[in-house]
Protein backbone atom coordinates (compact mmCIF):
# COMPACT_ATOMS: atom_id res chain seq x y z
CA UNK A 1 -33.15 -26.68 14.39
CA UNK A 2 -29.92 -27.29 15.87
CA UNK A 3 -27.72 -29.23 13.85
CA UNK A 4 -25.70 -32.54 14.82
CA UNK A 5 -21.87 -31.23 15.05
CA UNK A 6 -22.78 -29.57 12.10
CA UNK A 7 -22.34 -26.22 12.47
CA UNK A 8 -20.13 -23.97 10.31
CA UNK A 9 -20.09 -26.23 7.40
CA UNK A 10 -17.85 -24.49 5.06
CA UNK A 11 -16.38 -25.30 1.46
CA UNK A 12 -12.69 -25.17 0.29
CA UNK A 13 -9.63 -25.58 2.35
CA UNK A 14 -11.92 -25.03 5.34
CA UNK A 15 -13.92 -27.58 8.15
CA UNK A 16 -16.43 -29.42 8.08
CA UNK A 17 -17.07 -30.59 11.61
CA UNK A 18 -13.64 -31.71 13.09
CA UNK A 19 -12.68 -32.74 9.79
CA UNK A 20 -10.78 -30.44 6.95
CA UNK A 21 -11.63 -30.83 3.57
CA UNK A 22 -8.47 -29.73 0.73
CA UNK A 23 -9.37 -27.29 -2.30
CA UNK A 24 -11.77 -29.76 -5.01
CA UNK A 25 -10.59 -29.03 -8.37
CA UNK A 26 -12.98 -30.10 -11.35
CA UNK A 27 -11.60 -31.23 -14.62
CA UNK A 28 -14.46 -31.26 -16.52
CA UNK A 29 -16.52 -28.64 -18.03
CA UNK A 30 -19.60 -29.29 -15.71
CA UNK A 31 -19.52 -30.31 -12.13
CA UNK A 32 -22.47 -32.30 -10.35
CA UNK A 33 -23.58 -30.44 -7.35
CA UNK A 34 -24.61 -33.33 -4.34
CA UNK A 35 -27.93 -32.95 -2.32
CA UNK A 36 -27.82 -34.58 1.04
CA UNK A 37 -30.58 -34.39 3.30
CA UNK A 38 -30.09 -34.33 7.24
CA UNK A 39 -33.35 -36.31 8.94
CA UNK A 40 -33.46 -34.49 12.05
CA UNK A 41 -33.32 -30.60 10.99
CA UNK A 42 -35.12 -31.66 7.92
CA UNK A 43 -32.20 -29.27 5.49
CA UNK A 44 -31.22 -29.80 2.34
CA UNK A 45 -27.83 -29.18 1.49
CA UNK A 46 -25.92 -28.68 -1.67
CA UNK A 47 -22.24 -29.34 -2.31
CA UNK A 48 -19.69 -29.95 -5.11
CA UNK A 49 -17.17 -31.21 -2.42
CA UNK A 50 -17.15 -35.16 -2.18
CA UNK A 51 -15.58 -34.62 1.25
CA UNK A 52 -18.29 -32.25 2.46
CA UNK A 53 -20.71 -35.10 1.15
CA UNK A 54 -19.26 -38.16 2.34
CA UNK A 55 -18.51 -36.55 6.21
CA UNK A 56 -21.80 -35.55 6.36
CA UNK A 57 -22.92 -39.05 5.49
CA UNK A 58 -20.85 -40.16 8.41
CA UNK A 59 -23.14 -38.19 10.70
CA UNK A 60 -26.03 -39.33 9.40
CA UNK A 61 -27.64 -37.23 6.36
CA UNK A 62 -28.98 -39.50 3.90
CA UNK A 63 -26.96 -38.74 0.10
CA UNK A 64 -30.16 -38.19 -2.33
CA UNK A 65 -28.28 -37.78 -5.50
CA UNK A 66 -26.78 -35.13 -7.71
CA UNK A 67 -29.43 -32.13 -8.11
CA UNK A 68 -27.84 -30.35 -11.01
CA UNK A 69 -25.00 -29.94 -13.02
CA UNK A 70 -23.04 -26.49 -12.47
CA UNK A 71 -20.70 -24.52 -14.21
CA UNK A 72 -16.79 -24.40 -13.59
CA UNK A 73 -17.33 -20.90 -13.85
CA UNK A 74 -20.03 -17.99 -14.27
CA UNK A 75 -21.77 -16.32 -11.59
CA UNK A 76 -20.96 -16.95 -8.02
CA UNK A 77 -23.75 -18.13 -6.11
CA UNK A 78 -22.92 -17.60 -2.10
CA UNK A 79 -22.98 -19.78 0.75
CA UNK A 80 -24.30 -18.41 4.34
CA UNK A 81 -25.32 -20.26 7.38
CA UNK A 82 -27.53 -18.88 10.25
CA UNK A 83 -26.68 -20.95 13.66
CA UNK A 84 -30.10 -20.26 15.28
CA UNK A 85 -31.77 -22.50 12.75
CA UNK A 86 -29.71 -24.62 11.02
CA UNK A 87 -30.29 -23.34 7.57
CA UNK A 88 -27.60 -22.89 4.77
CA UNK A 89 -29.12 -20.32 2.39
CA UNK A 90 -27.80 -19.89 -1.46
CA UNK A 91 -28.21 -16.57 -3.30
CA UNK A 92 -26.24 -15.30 -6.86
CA UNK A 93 -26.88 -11.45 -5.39
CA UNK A 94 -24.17 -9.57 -3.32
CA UNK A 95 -26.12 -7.30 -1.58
CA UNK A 96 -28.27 -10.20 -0.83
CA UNK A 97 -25.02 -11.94 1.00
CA UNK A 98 -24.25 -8.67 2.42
CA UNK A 99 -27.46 -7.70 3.61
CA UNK A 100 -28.23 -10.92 5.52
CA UNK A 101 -24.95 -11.42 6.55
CA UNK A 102 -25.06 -8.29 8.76
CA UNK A 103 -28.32 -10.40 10.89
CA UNK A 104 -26.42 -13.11 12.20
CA UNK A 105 -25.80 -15.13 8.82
CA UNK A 106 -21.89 -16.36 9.12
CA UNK A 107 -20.80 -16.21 5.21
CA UNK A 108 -19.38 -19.11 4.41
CA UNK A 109 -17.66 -18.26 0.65
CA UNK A 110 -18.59 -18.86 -3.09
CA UNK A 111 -20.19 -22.57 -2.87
CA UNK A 112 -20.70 -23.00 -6.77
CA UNK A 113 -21.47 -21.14 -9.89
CA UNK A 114 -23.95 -20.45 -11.61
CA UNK A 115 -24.66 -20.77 -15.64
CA UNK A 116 -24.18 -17.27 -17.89
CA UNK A 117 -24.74 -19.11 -21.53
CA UNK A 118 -28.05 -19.96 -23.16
CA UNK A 119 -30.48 -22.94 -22.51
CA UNK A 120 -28.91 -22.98 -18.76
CA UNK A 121 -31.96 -24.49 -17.15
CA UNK A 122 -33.22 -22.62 -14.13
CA UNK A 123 -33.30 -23.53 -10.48
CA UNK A 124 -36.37 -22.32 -8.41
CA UNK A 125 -35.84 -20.86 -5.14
CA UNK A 126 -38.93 -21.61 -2.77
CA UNK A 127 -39.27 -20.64 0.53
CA UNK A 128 -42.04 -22.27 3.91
CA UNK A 129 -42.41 -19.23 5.89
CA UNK A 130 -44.01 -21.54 8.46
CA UNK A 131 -40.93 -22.99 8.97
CA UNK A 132 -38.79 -20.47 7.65
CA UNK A 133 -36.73 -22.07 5.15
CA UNK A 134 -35.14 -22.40 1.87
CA UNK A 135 -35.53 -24.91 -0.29
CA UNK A 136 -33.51 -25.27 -4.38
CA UNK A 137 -34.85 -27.54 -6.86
CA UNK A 138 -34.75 -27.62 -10.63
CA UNK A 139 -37.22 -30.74 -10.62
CA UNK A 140 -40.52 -29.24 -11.84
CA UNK A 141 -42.48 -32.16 -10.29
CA UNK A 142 -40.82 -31.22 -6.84
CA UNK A 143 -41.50 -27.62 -7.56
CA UNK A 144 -44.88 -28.37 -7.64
CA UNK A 145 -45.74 -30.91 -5.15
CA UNK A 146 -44.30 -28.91 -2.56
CA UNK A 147 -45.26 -25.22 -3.32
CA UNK A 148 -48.75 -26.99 -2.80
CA UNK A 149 -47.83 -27.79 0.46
CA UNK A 150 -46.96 -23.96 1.47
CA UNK A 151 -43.78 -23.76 -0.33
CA UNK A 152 -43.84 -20.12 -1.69
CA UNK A 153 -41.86 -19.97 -5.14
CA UNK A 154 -39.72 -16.79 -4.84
CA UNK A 155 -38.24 -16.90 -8.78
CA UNK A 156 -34.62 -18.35 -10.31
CA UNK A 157 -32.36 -18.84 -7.73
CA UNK A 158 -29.70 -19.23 -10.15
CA UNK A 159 -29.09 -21.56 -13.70
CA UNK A 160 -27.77 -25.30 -14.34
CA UNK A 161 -25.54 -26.39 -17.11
CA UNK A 162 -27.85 -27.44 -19.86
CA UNK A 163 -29.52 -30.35 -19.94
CA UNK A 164 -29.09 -30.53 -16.44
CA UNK A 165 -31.49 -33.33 -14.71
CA UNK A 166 -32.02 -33.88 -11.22
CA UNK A 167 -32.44 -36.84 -9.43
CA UNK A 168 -32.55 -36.79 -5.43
CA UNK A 169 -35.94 -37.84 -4.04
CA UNK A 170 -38.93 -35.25 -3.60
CA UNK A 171 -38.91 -32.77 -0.58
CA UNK A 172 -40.42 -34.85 2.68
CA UNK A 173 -43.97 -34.88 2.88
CA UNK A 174 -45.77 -32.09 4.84
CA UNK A 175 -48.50 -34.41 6.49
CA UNK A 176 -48.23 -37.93 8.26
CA UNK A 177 -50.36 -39.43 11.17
CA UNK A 178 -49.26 -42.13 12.98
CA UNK A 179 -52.06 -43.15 14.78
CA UNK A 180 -50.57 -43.85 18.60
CA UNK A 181 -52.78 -45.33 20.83
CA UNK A 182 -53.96 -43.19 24.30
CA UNK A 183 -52.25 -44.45 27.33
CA UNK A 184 -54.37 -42.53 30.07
CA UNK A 185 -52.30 -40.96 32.95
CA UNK A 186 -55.70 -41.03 35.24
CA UNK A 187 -55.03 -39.39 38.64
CA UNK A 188 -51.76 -39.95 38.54
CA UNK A 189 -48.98 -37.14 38.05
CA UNK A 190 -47.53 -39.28 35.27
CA UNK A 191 -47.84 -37.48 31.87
CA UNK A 192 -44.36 -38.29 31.37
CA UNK A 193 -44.65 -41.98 32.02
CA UNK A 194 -47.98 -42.19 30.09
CA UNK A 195 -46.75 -39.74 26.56
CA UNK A 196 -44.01 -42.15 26.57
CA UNK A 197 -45.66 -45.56 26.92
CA UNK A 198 -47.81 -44.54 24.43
CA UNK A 199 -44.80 -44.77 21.81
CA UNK A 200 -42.90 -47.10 23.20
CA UNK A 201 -46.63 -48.93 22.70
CA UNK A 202 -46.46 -48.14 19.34
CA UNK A 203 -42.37 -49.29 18.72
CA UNK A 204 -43.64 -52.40 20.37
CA UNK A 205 -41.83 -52.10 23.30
CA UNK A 206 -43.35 -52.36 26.61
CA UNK A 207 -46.60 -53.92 25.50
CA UNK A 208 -47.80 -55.78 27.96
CA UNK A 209 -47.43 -53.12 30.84
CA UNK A 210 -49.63 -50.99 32.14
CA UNK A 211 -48.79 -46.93 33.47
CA UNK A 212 -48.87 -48.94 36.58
CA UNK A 213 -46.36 -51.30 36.46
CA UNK A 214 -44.37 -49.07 33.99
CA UNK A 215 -43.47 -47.17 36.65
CA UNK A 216 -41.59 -49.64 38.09
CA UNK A 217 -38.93 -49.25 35.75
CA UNK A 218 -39.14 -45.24 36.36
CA UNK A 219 -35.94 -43.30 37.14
CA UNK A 220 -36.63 -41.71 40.38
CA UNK A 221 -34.29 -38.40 42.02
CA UNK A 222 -33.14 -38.72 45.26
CA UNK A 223 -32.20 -35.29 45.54
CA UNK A 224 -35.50 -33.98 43.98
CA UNK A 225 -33.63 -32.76 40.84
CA UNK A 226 -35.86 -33.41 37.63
CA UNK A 227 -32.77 -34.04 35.49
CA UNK A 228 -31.58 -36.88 37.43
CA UNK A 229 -35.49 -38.85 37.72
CA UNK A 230 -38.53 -38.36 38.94
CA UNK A 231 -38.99 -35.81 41.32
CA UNK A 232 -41.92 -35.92 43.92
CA UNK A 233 -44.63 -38.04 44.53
CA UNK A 234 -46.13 -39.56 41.36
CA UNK A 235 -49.46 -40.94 42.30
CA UNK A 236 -51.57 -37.63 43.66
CA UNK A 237 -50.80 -33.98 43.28
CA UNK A 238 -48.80 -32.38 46.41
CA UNK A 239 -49.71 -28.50 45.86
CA UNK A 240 -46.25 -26.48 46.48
CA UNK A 241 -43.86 -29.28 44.99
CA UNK A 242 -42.29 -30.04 41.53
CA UNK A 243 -43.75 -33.26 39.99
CA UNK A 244 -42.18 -34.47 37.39
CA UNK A 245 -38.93 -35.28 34.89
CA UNK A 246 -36.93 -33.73 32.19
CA UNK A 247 -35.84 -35.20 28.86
CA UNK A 248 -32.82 -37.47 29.72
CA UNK A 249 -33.84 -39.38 32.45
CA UNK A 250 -37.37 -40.07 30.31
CA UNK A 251 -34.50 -41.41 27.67
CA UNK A 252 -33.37 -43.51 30.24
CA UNK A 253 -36.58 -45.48 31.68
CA UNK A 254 -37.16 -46.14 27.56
CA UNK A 255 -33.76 -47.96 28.06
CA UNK A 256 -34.83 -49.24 30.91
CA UNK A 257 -37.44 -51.34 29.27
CA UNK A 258 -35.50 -51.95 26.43
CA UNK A 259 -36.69 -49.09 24.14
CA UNK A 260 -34.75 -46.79 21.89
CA UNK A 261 -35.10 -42.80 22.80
CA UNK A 262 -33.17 -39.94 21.89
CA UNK A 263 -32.97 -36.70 23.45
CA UNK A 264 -33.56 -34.13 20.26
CA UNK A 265 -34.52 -30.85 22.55
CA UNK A 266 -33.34 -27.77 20.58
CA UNK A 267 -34.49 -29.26 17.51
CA UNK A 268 -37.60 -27.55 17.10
CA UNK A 269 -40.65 -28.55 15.30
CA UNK A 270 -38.61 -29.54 12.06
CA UNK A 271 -37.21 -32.11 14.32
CA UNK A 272 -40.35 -33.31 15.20
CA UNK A 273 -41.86 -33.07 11.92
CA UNK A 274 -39.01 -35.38 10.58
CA UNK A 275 -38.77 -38.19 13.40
CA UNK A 276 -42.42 -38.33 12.93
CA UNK A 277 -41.62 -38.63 9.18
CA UNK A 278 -39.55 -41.50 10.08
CA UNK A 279 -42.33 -43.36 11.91
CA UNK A 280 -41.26 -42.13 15.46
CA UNK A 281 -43.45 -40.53 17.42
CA UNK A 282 -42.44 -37.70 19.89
CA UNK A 283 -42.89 -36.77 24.00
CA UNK A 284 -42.93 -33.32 24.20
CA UNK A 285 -42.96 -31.06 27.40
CA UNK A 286 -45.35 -27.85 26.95
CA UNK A 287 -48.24 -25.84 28.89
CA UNK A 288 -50.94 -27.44 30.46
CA UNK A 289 -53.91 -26.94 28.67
CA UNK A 290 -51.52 -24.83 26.16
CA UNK A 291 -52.14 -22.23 28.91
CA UNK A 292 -49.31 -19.26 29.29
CA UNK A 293 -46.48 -20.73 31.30
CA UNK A 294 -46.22 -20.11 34.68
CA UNK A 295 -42.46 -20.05 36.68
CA UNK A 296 -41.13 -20.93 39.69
CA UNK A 297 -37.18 -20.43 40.55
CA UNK A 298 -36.04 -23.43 41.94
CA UNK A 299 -32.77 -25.44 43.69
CA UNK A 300 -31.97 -27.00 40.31
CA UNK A 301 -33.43 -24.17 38.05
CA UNK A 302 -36.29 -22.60 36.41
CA UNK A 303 -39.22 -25.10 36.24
CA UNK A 304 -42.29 -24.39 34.33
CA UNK A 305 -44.83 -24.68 37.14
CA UNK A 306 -47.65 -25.52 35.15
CA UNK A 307 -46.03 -27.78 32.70
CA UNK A 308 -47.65 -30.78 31.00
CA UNK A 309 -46.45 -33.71 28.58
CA UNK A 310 -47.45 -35.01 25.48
CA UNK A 311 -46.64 -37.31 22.29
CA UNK A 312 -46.63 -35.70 19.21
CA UNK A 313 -47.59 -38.64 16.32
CA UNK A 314 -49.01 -36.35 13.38
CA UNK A 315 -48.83 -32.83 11.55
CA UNK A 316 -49.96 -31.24 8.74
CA UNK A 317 -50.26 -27.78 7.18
CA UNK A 318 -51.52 -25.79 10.27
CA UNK A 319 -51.42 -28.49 13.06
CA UNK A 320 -50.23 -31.05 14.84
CA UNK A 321 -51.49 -34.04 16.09
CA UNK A 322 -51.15 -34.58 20.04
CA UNK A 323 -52.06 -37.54 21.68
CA UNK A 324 -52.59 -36.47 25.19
CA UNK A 325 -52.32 -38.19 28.34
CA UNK A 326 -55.16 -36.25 29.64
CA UNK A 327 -57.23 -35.27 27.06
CA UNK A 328 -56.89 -37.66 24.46
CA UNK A 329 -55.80 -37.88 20.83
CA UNK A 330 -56.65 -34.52 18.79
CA UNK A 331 -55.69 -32.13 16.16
CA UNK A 332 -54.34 -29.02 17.57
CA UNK A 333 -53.67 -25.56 15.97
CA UNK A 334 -49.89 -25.35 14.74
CA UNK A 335 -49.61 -21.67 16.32
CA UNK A 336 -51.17 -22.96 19.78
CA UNK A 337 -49.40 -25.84 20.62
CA UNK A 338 -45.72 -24.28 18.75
CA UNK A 339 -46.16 -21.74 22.06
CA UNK A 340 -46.50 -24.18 24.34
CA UNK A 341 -43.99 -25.68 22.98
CA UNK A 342 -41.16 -23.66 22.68
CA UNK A 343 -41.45 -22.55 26.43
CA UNK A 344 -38.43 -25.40 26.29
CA UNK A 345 -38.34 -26.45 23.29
CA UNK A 346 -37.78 -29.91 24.93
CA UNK A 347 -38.20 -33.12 23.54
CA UNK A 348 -37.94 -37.07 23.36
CA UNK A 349 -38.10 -38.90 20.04
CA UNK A 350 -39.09 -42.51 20.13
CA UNK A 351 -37.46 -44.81 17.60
């Protein structure tokens, strides 16, 4: 997932965002590393830079505590970050670094250190190949709640000081279900209107209106450009035109009624996973029918001629749960509706 002005996080006299954070020296024989978790991407990220942890606050990531204690010294463990997912990834071995860093991984330098002497208590390196991450804990509990939830333990990443003791909260859940009401679209062309009702039903926004009179309220585009509204006629199909809207003016009509919605396209299914985490549900644009998509080159662009919306209110280990405007509220095969999906990737949380 794409990160909030995030990208290129780096430690030392380097950036962090727009902002520069000076060389951290540490007086003291151990240093406490900070975990800070950012909601939308769903990463965990480790730091001994206060700076690096209190700017990243400032955009949001929730501070969960100090994870370990490390060394001044020892082993280097190395810092890398790959843009196309968001992911920092940790790893004591050079030819690790150098290996990865050769497929698009931007090294970043020697984040912290890791413990040579005895009793240095271990910190297990797990990895989700589902949603191809990396996740560090030294918290056996955590270890085990989550390689239960597909979590693959790949060994030591690296040692703690002794006596080291964690205490961030657990990994997020792999499972919720929130339970969003249907809001049938009926003959009407109005998945959009209807997959977002159907949360802003569930925020409480909205309740008293129907699809109907919703639409009232609907951004509409005079010059037939999805991006700006509603393009076409919404009540019937018209065979040869583009029906339909695109994320931000869907943000909009929430507005309009006086709901809260936030454009989080490019975020992938970890950003779904963790708005849904957060109790908000999510209108996604995929396939009709999670068919293969069709195209059609257009004035305005490339439109998916057989696209289709949904809300997205529920996952767990191998699916999602869609509540569809057309054919209701269902579990749906993870691999299925991810390639309907990420035909655009697009998407509207609800909070």
């Amino acid at each position: 997932m794409k990160k909030m002005a995030m990208k290129g996080l780096v430690l030392g006299a380097m950036i962090v965002g727009s902002f520069v954070i000076g060389q951290v020296t540490f007086a003291d024989s151990s240093i406490p590393m900070y975990r800070v978790y950012n909601p939308y991407s769903g990463e965990h990220l480790y730091t001994r830079s206060t700076g690096e942890r209190d700017n990243l606050k400032r955009y949001g990531w929730r501070y969960e505590g100090v994870a370990w204690q490390a060394p001044e010294n020892g082993s280097p463990v190395y810092r890398l970050y790959n843009r196309s997912n968001g992911e920092h990834f940790y790893t004591t071995n050079a030819g690790e670094r150098d290996q990865i860093s050769h497929t698009g991984w931007t090294y970043e330098g020697i984040a912290f250190y890791s413990y040579n002497g005895a009793n240095g208590v271990p910190v297990t390196r797990l990895y989700n190949r589902q949603v191809n991450w990396h996740h560090y804990t030294l918290d056996q509990n955590e270890k085990n709640v989550i390689s239960r939830q597909g979590w693959n333990i790949e060994g030591t990443g690296w040692y703690a000081m002794p006596n080291s003791q964690a205490n961030p909260t657990p990994a997020p859940t792999n499972n919720k279900v929130l339970n969003v009401p249907v809001v049938w679209q009926g003959d009407t062309m109005l998945c959009e209107g209807a997959a977002l009702l159907e949360g802003l039903h569930y925020k409480g926004v909205a309740t008293n209106q129907s699809l109907t009179s919703f639409v009232n309220s609907m951004p509409k585009a005079s010059d037939g450009n999805p991006n700006h509204g509603y393009s076409g006629e919404w009540r019937y199909n018209v065979n040869g035109t583009y029906q339909g809207m695109m994320a931000d003016p869907v943000v909009q009509w929430a507005k309009n009624v006086g709901g809260n919605a936030v454009n989080i396209t490019g975020s992938g299914t970890n950003g779904i996973k963790n708005e849904i985490r957060n109790g908000n549900p999510v209108v996604t644009w995929i396939t009709y029918n999670y068919a293969s998509p069709q195209f059609k080159q257009m004035p305005w662009g490339r439109a998916v001629w057989n696209g289709h919306v949904v809300l997205v209110d529920g996952f767990r280990d191998g699916a999602y749960h869609v509540v569809d405007p057309v054919f209701g509220a269902k579990w749906i095969n993870a691999s299925t509706y991810e390639n309907a999906f990420n035909v655009t990737g697009m998407a509207v949380a609800v909070r």
